[in-house]
PDB file of N, CA and C in Angstrom:
ATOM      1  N   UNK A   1      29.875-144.416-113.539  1.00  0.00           N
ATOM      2  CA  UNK A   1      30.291-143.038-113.511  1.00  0.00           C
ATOM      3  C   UNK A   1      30.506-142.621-112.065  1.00  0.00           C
ATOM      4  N   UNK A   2      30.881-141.356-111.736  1.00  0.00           N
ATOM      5  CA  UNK A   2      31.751-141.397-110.659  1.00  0.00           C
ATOM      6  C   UNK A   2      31.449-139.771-110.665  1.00  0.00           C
ATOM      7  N   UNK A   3      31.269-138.662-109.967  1.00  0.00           N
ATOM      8  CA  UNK A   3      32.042-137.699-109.694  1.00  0.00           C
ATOM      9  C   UNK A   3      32.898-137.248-108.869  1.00  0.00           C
ATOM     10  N   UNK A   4      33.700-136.803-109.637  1.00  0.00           N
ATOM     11  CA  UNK A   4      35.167-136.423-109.147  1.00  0.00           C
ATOM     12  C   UNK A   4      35.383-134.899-108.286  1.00  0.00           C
ATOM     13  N   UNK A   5      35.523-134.754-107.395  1.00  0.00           N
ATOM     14  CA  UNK A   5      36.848-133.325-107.306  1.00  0.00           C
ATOM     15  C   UNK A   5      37.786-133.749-106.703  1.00  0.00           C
ATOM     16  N   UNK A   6      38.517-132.627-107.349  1.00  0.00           N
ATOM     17  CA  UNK A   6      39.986-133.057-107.012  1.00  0.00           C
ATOM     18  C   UNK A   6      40.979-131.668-107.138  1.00  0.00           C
ATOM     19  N   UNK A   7      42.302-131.506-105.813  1.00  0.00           N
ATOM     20  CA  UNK A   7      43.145-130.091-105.979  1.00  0.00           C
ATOM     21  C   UNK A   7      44.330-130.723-106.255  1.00  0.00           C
ATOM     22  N   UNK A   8      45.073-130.028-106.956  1.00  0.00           N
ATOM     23  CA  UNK A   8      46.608-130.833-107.306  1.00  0.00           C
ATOM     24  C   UNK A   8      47.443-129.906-107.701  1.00  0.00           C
ATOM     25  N   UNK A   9      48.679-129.948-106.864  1.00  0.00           N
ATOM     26  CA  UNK A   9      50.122-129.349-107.119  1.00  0.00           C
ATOM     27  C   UNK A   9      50.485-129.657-108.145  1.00  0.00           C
ATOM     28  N   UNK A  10      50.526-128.973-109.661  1.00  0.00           N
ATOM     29  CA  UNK A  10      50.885-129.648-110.749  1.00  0.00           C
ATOM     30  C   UNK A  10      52.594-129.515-111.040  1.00  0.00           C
ATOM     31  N   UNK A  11      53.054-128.301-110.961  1.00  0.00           N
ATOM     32  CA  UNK A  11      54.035-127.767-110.673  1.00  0.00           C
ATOM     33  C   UNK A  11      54.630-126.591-109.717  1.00  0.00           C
ATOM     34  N   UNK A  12      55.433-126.508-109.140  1.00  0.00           N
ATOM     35  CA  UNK A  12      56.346-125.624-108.130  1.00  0.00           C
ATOM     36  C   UNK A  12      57.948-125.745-108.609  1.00  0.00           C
ATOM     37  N   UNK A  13      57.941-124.180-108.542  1.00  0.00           N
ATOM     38  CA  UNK A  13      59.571-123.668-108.528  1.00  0.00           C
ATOM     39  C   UNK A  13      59.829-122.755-107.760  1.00  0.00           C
ATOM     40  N   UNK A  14      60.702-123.107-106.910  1.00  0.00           N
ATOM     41  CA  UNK A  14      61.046-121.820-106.008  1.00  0.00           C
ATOM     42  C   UNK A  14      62.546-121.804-106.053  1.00  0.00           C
ATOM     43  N   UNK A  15      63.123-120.554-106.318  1.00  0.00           N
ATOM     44  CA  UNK A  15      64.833-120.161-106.459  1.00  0.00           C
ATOM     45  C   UNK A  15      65.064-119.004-105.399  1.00  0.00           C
ATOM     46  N   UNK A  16      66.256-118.823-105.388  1.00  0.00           N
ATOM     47  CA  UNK A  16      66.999-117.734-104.385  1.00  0.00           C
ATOM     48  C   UNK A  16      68.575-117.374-105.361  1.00  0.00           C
ATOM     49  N   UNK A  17      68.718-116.035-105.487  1.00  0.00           N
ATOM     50  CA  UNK A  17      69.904-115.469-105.875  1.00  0.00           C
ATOM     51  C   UNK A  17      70.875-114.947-104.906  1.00  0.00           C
ATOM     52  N   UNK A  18      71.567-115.739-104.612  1.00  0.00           N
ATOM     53  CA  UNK A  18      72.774-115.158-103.423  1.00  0.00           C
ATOM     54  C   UNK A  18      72.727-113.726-103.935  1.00  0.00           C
ATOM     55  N   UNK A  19      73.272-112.809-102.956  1.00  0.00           N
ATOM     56  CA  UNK A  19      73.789-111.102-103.042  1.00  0.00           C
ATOM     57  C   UNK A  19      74.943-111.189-103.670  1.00  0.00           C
ATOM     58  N   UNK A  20      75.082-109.944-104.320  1.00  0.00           N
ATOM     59  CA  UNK A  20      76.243-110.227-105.335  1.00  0.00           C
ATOM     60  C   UNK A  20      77.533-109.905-104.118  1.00  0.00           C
ATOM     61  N   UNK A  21      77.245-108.831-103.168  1.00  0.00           N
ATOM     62  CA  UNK A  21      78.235-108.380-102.448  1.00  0.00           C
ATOM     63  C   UNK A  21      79.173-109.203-101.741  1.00  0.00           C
ATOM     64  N   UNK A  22      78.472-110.927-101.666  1.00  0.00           N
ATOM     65  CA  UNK A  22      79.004-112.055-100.976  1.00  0.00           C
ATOM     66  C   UNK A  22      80.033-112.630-101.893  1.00  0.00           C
ATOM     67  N   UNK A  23      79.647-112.512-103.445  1.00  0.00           N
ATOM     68  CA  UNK A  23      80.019-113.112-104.006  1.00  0.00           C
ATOM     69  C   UNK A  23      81.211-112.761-105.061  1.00  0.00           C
ATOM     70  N   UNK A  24      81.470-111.161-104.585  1.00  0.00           N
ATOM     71  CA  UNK A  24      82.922-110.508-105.253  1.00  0.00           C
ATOM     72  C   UNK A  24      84.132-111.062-104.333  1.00  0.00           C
ATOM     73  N   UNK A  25      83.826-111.439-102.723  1.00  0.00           N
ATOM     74  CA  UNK A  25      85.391-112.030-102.743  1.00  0.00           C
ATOM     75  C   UNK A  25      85.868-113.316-103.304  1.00  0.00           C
ATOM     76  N   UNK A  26      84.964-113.934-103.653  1.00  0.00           N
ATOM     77  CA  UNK A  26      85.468-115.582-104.627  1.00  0.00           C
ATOM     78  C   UNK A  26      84.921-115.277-106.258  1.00  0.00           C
ATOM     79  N   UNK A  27      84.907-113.973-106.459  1.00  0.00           N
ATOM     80  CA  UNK A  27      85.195-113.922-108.062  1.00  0.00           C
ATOM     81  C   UNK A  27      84.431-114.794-108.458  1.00  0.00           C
ATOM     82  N   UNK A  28      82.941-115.147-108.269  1.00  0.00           N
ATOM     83  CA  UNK A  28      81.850-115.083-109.324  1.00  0.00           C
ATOM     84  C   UNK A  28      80.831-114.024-109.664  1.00  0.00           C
ATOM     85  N   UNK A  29      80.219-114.023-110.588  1.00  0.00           N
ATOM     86  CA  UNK A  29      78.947-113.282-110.801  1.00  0.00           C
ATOM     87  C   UNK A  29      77.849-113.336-110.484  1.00  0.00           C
ATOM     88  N   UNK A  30      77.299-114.512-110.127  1.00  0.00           N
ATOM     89  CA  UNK A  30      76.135-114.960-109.884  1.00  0.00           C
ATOM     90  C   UNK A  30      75.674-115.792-109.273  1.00  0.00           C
ATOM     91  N   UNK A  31      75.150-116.478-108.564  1.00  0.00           N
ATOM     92  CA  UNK A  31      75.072-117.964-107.578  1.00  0.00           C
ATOM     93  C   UNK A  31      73.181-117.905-108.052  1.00  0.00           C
ATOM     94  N   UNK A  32      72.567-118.942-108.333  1.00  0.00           N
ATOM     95  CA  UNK A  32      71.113-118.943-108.068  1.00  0.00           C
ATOM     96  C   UNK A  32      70.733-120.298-107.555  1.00  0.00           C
ATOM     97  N   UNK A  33      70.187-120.824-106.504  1.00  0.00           N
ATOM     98  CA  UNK A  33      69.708-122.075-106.191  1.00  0.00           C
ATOM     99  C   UNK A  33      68.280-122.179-105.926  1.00  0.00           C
ATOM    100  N   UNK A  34      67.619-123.046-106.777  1.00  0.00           N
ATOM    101  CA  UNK A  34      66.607-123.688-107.194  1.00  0.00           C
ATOM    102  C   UNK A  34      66.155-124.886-106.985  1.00  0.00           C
ATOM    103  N   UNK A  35      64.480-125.386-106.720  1.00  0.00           N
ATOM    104  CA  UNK A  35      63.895-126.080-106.398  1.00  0.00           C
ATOM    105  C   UNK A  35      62.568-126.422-107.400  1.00  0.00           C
ATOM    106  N   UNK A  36      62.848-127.749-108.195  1.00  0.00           N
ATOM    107  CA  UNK A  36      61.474-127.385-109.050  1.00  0.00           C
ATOM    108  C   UNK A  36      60.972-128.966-108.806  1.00  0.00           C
ATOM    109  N   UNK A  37      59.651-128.840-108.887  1.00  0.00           N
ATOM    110  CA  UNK A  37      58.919-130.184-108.032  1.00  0.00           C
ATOM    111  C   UNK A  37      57.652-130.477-109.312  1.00  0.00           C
ATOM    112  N   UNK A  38      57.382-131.876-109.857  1.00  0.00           N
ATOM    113  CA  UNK A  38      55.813-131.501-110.196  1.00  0.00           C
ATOM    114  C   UNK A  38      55.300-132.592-110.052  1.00  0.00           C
ATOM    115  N   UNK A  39      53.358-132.902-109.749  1.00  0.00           N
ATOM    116  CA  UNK A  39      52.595-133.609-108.921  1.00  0.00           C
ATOM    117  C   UNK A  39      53.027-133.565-107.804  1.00  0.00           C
ATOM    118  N   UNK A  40      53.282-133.095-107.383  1.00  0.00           N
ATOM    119  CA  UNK A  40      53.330-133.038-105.614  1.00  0.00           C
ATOM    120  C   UNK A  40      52.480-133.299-104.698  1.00  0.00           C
ATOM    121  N   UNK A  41      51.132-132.688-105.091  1.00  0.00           N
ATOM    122  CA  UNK A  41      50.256-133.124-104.200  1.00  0.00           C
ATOM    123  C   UNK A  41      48.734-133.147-104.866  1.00  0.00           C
ATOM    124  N   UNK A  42      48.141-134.489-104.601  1.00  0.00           N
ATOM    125  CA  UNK A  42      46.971-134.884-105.502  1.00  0.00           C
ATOM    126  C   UNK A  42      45.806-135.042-103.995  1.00  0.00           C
ATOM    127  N   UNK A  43      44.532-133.956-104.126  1.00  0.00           N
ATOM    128  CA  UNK A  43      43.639-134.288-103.030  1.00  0.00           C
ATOM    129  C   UNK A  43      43.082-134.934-103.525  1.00  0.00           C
ATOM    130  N   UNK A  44      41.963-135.761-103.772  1.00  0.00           N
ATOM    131  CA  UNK A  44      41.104-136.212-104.143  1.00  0.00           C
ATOM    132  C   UNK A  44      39.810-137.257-103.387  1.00  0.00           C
ATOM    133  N   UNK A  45      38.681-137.184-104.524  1.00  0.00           N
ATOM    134  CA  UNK A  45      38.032-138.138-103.511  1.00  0.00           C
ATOM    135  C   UNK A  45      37.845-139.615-104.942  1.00  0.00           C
ATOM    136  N   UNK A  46      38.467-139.418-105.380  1.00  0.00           N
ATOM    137  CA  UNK A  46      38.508-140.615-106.429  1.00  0.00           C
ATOM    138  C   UNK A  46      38.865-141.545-106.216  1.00  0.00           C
ATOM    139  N   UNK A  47      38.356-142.880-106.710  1.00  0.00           N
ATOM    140  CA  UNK A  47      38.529-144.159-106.194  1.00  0.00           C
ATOM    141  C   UNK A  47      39.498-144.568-107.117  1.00  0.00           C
ATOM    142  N   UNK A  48      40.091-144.572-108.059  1.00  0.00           N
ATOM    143  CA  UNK A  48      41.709-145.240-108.456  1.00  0.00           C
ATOM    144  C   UNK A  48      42.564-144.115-108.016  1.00  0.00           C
ATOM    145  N   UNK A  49      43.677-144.666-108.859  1.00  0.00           N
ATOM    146  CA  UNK A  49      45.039-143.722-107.932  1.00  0.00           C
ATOM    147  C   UNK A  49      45.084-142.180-108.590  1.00  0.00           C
ATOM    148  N   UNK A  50      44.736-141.539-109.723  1.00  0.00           N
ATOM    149  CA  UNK A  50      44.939-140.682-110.120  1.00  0.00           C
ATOM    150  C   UNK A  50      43.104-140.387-111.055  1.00  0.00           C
ATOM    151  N   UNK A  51      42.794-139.026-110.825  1.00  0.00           N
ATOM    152  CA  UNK A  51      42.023-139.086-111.633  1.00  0.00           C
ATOM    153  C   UNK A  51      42.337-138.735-113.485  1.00  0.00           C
ATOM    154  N   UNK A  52      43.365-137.982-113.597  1.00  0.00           N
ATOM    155  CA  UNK A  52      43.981-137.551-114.808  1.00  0.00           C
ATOM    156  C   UNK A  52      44.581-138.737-115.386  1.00  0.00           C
ATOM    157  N   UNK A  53      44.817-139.704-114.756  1.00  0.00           N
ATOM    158  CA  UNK A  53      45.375-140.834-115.697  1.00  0.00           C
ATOM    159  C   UNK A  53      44.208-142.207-116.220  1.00  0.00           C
ATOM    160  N   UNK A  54      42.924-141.148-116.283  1.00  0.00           N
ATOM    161  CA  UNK A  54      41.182-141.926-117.417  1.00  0.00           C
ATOM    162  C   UNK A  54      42.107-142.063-118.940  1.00  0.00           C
ATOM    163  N   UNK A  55      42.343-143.071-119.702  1.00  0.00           N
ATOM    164  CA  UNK A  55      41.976-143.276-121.076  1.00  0.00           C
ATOM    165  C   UNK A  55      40.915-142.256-121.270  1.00  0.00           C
ATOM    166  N   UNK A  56      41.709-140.896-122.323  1.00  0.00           N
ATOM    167  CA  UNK A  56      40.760-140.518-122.969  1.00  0.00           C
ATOM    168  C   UNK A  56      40.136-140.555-124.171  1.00  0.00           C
ATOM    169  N   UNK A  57      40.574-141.542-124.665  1.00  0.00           N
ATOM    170  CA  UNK A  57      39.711-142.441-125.557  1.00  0.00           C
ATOM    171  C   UNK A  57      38.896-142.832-125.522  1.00  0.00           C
ATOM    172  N   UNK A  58      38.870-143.703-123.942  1.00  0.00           N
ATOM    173  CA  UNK A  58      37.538-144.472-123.745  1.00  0.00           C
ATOM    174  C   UNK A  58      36.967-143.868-122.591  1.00  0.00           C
ATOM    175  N   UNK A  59      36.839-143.023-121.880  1.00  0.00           N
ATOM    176  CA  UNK A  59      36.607-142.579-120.281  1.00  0.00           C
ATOM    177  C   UNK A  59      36.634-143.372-119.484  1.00  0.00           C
ATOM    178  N   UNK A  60      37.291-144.570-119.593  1.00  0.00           N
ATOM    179  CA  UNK A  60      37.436-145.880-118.294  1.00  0.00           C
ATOM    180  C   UNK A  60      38.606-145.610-117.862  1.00  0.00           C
ATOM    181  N   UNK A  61      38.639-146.314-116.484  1.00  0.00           N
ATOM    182  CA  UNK A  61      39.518-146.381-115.854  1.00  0.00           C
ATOM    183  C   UNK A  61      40.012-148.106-115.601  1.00  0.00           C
ATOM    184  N   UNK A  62      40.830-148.285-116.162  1.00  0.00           N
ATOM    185  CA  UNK A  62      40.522-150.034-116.316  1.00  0.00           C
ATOM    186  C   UNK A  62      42.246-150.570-115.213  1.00  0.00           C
ATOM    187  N   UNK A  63      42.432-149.685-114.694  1.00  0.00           N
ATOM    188  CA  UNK A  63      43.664-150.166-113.613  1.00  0.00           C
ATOM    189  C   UNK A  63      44.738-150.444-114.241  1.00  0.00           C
ATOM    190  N   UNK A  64      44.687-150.192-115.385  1.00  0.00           N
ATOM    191  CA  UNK A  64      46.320-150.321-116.440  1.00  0.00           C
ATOM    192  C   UNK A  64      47.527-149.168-116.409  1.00  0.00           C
ATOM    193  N   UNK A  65      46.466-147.871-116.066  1.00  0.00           N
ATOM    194  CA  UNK A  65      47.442-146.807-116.501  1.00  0.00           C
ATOM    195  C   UNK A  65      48.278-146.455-114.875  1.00  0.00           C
ATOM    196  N   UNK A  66      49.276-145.901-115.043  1.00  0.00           N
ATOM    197  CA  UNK A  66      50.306-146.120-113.947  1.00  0.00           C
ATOM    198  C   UNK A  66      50.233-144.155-113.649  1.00  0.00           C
ATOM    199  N   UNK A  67      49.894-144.044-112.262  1.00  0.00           N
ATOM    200  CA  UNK A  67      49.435-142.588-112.088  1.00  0.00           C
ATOM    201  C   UNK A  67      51.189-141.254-112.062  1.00  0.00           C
ATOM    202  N   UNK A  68      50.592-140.197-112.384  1.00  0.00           N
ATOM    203  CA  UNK A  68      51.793-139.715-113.201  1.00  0.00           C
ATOM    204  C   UNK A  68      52.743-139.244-111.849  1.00  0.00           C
ATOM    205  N   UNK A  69      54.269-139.457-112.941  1.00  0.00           N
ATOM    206  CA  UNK A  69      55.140-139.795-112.146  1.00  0.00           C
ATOM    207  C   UNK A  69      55.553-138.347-111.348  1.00  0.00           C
ATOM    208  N   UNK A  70      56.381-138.522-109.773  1.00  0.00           N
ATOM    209  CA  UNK A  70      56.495-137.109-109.230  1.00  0.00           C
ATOM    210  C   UNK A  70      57.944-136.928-109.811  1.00  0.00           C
ATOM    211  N   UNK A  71      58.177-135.525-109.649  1.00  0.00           N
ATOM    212  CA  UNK A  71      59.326-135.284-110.355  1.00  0.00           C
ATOM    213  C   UNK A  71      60.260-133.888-108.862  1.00  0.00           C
ATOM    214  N   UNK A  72      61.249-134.209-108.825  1.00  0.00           N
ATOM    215  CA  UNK A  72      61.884-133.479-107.926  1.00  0.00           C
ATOM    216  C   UNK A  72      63.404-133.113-108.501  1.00  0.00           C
ATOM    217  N   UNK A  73      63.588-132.086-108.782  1.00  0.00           N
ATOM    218  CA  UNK A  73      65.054-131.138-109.258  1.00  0.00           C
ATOM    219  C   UNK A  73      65.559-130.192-108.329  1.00  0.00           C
ATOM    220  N   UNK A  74      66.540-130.732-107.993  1.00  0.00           N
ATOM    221  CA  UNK A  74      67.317-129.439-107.402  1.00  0.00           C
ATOM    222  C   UNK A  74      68.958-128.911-108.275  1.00  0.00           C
ATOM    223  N   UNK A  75      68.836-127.457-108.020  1.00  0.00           N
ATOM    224  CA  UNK A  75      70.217-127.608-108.895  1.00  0.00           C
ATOM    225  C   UNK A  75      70.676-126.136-108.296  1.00  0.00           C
ATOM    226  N   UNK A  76      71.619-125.994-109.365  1.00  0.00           N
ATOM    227  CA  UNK A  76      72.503-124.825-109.217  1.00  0.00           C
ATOM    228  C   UNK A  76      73.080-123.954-110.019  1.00  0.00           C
ATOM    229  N   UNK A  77      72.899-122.589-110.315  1.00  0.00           N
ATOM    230  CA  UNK A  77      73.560-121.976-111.683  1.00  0.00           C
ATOM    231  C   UNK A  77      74.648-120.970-111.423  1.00  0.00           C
ATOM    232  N   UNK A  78      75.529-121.602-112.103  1.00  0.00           N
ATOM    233  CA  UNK A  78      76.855-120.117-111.261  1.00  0.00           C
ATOM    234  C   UNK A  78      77.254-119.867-112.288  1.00  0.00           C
ATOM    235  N   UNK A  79      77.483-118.589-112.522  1.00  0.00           N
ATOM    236  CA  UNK A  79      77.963-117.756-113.505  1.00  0.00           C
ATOM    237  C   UNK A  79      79.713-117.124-113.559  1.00  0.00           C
ATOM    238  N   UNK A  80      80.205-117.480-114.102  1.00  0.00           N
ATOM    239  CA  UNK A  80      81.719-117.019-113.644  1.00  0.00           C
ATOM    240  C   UNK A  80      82.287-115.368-114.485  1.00  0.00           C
TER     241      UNK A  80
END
């Protein structure tokens, strides 16, 4: 057994809506650009790679499970 702490970025989204006033001389409605991220950042003082990725079936940690994956999106929504 082991005790754990641990802080973790599970998810982040951060967006921005252009001004519309920019966006009446090229005749759209809307511009929004976005940033969405998740696991980002795992503190820990745990000795395998993730503490959330224990079999909770069995509470072991047996070096099989593959620690969870990061995820990074960027995009864009324009409205015409």
């Amino acid at each position: 057994m082991e005790k754990v702490n641990y802080l973790k970025l599970k998810t982040l989204t951060i967006g921005y809506t252009l001004p519309k006033n920019l966006l009446k001389k090229i005749y759209i409605k809307d511009v929004r650009v976005f940033f969405s991220g998740e696991n980002l950042l795992n503190i820990t003082n745990y000795s395998g790679l993730d503490p959330e990725t224990v079999d909770i079936n069995t509470g072991l940690d047996d070096g099989k499970n593959y620690p969870l994956a990061r995820k990074l999106t960027l995009g864009i929504t324009i409205k015409l």
